[in-house]
C-alpha atoms as a PDB file:
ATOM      1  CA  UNK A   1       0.000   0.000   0.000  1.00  0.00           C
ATOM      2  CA  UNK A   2       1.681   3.111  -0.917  1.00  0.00           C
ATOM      3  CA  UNK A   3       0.375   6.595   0.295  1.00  0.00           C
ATOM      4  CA  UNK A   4      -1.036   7.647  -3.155  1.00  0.00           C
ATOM      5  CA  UNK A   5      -3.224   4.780  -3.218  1.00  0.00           C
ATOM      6  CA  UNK A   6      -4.249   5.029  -0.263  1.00  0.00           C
ATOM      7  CA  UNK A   7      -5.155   8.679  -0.444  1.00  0.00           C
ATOM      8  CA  UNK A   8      -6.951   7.940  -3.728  1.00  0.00           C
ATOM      9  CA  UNK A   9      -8.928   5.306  -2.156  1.00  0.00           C
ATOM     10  CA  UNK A  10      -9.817   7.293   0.330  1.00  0.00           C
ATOM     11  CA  UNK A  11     -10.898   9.971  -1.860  1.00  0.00           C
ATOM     12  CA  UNK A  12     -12.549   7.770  -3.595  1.00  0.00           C
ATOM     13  CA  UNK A  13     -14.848   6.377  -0.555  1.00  0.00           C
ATOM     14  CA  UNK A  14     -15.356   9.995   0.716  1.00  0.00           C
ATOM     15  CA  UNK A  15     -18.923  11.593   0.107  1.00  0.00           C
ATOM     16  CA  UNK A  16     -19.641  15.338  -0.029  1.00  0.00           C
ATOM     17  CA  UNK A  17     -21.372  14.630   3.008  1.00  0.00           C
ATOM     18  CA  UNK A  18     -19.969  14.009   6.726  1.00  0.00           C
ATOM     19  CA  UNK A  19     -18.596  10.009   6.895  1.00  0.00           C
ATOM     20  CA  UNK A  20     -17.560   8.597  10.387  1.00  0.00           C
ATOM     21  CA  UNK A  21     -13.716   8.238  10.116  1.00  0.00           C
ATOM     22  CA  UNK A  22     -14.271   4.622  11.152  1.00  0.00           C
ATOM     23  CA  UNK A  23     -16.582   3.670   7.819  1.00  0.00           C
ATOM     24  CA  UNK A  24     -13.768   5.316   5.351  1.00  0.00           C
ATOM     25  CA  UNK A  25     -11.384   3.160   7.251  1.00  0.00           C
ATOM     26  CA  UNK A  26     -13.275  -0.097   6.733  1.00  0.00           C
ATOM     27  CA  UNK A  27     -13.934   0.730   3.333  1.00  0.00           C
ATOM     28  CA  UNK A  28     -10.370   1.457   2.401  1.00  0.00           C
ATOM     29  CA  UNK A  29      -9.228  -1.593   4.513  1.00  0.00           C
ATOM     30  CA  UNK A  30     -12.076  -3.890   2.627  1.00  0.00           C
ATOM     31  CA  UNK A  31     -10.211  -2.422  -0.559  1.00  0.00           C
ATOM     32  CA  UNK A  32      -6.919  -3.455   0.124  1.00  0.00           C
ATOM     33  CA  UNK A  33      -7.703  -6.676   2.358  1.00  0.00           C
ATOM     34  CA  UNK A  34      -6.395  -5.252   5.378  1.00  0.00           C
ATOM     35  CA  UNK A  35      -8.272  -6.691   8.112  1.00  0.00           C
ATOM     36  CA  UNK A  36      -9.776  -3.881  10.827  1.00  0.00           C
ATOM     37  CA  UNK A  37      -9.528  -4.405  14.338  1.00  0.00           C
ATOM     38  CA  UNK A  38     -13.250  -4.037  15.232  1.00  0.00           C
ATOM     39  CA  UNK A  39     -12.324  -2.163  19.066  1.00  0.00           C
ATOM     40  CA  UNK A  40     -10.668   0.925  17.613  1.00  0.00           C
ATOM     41  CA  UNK A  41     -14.028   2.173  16.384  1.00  0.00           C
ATOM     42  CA  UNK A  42     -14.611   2.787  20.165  1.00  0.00           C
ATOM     43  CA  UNK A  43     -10.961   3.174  21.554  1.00  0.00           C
ATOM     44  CA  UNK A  44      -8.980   6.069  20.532  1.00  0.00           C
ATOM     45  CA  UNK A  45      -5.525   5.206  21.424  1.00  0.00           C
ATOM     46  CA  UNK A  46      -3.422   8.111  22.528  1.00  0.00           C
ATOM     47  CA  UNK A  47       0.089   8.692  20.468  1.00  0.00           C
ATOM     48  CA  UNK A  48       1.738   8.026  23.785  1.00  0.00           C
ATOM     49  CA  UNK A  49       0.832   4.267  23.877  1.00  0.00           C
ATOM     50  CA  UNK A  50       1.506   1.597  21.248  1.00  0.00           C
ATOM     51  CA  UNK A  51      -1.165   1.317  19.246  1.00  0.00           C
ATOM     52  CA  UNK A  52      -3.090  -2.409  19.931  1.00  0.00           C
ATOM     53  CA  UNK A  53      -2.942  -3.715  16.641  1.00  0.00           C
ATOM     54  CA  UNK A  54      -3.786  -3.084  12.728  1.00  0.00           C
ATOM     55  CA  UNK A  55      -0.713  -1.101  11.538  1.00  0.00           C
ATOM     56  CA  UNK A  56      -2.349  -0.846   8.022  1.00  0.00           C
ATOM     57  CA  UNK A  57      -5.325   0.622   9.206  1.00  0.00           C
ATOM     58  CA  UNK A  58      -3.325   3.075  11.522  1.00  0.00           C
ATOM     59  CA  UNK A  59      -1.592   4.648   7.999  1.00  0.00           C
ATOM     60  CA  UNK A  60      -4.958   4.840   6.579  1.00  0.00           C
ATOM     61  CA  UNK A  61      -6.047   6.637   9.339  1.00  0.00           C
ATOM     62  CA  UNK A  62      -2.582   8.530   9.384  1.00  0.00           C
ATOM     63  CA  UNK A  63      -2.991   9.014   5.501  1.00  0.00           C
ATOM     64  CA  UNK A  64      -6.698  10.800   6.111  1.00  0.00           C
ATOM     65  CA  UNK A  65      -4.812  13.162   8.784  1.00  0.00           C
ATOM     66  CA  UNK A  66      -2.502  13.981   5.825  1.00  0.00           C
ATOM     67  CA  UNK A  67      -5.293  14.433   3.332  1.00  0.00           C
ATOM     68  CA  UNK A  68      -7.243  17.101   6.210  1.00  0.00           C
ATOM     69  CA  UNK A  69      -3.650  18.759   6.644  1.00  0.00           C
ATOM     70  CA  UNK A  70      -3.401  19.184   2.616  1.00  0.00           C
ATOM     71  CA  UNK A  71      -7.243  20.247   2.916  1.00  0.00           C
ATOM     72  CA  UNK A  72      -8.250  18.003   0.635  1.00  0.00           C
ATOM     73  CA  UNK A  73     -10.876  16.578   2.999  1.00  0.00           C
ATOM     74  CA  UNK A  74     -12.550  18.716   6.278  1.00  0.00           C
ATOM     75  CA  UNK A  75     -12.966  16.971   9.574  1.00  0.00           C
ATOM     76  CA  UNK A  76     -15.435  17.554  12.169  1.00  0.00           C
ATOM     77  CA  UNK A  77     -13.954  15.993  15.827  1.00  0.00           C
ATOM     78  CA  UNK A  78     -10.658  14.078  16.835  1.00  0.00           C
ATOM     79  CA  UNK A  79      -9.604  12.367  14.001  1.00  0.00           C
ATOM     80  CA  UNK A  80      -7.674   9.717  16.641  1.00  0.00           C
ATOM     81  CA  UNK A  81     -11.771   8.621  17.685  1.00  0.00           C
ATOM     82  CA  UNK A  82     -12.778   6.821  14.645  1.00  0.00           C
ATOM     83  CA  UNK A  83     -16.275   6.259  15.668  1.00  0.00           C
ATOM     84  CA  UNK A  84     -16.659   9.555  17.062  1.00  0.00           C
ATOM     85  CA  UNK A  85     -15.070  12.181  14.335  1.00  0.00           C
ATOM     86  CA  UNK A  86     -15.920  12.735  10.294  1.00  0.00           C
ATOM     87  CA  UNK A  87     -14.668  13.413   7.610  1.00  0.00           C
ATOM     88  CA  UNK A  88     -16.223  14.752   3.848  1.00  0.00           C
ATOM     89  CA  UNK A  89     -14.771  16.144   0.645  1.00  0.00           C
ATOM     90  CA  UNK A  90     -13.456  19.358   0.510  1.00  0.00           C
ATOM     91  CA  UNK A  91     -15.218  21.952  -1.864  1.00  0.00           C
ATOM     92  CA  UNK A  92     -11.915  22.222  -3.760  1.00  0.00           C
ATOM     93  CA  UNK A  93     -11.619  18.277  -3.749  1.00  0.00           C
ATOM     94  CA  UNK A  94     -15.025  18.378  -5.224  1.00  0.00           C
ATOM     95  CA  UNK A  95     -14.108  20.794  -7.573  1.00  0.00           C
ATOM     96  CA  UNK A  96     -11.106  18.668  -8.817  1.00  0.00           C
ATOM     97  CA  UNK A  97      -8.875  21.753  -8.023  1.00  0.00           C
END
């Protein structure tokens, strides 16, 4: 998996509309056959611990952070709660700017 296709997968699964983090993430994960571990929907785990398990589905998740940073998507929440925070296209994403 290399960053640009993940961030075109994820663009790809993204709606106009709000998406919980945690649904992009399965869907990208379903994509690439990375299996999701089902508990960090509800657990966000802080950068200070290890993260439990799932190291693919941590860079998608870190690869969505990058796509909010290069404003290519908007975020609404803490990204690091996937069950809890969204993301949705950008207007310039949209736009194919």
């Amino acid at each position: 998996m290399s960053p640009d296709e993940v961030d075109q997968a994820i663009l790809a699964f993204c709606k106009p509309q709000f998406l919980k983090v945690a649904r992009v993430i399965m869907d990208v994960a379903a994509a690439f056959k990375v299996p999701f571990p089902i508990e960090r929907i509800f657990i966000a785990v802080p950068k200070a611990r290890e993260k439990p398990m799932g190291t693919d589905v941590d860079f998608i998740a870190d690869r969505i952070k990058a796509l909010v940073k290069a404003k290519k998507l908007e975020s609404a929440g803490n990204l690091d709660g996937w069950g809890s925070s969204e993301i949705r296209l950008s207007k310039k994403t949209e736009q194919g700017t």
